[in-house]
C-alpha atoms as a PDB file:
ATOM      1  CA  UNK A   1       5.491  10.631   2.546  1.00  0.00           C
ATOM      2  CA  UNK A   2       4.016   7.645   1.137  1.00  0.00           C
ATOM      3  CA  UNK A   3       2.435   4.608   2.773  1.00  0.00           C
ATOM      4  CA  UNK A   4       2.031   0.922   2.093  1.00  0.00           C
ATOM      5  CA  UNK A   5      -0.955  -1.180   3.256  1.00  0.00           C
ATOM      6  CA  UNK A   6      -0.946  -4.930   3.382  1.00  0.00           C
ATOM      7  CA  UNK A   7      -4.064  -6.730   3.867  1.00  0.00           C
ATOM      8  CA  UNK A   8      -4.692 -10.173   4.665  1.00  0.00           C
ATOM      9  CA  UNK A   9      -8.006 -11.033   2.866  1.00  0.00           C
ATOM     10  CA  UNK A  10      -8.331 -14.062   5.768  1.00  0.00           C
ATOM     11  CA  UNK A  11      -7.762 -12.866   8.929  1.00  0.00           C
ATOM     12  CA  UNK A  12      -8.143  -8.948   7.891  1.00  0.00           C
ATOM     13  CA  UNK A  13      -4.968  -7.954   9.471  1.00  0.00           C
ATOM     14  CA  UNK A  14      -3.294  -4.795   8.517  1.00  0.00           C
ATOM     15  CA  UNK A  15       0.575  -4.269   7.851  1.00  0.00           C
ATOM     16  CA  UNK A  16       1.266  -0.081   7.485  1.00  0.00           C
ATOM     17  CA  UNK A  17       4.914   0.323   6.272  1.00  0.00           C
ATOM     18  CA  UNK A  18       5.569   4.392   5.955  1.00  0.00           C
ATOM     19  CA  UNK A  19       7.611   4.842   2.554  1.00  0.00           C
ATOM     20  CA  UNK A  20       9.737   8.300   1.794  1.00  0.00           C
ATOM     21  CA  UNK A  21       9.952   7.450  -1.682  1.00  0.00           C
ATOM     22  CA  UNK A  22       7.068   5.407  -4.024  1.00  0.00           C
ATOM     23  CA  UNK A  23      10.226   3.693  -5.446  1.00  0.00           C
ATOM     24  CA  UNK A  24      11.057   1.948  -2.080  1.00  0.00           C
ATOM     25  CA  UNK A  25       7.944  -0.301  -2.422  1.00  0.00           C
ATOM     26  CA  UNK A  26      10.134  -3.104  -3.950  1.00  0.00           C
ATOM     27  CA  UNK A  27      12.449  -3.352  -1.321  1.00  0.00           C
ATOM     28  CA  UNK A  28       9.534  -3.248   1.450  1.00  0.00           C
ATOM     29  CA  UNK A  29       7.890  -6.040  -0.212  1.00  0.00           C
ATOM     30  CA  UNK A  30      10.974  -7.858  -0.307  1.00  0.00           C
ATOM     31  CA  UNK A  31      11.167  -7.978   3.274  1.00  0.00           C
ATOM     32  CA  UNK A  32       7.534  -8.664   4.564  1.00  0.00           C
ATOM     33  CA  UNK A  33       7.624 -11.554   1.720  1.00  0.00           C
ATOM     34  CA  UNK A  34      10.837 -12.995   3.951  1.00  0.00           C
ATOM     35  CA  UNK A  35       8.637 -12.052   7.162  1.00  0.00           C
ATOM     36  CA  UNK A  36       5.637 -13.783   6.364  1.00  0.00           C
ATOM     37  CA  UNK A  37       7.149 -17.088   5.212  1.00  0.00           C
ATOM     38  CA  UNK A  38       9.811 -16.704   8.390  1.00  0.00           C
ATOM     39  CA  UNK A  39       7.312 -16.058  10.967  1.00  0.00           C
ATOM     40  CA  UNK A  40       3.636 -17.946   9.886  1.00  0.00           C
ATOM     41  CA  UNK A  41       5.711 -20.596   7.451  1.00  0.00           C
ATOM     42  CA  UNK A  42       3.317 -19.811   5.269  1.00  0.00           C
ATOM     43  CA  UNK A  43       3.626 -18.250   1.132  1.00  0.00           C
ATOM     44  CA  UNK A  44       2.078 -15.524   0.382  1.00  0.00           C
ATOM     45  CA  UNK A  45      -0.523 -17.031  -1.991  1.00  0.00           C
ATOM     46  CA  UNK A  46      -1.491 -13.413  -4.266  1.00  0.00           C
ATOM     47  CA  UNK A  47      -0.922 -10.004  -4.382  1.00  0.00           C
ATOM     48  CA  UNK A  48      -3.851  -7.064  -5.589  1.00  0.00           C
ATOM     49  CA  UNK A  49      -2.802  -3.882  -6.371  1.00  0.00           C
ATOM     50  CA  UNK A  50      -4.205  -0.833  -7.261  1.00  0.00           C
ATOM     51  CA  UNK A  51      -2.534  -0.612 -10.595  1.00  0.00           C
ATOM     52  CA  UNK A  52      -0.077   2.145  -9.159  1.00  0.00           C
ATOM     53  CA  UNK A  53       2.928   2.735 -11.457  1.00  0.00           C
ATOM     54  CA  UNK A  54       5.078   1.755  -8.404  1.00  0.00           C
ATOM     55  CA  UNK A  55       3.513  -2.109  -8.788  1.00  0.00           C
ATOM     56  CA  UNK A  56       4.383  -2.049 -12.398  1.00  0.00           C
ATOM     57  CA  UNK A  57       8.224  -3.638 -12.925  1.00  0.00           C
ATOM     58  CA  UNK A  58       9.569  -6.994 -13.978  1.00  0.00           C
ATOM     59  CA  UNK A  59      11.577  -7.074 -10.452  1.00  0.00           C
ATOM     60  CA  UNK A  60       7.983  -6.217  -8.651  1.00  0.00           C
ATOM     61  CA  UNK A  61       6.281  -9.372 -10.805  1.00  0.00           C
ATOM     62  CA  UNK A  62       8.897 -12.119  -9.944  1.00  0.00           C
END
């Protein structure tokens, strides 16, 4: 089992989203990208990584 941590750098909240597969990232991202801008009407300004091979695909960068 894998996990995914989201930080906001501002407020230093923490978002834990359990993966079973690294490849599942994409699709989790997806959806706290449509969270964040639903709920706080705000864009998620950047994204740092870790440089994991999971993070590294066209669909991932756009």
């Amino acid at each position: 089992m894998y996990y995914l941590v989201v930080l906001d750098s501002c407020t230093h909240y923490v978002w834990t989203f359990p993966l079973r597969h690294k490849s599942d990232v994409l699709s989790v991202l997806t959806a706290f990208y449509a969270y964040v801008q639903t709920q706080f009407e705000r864009p998620v300004l950047a994204f740092q990584t870790d440089n994991g091979k999971e993070f590294d695909s066209l669909a991932v960068r756009s």
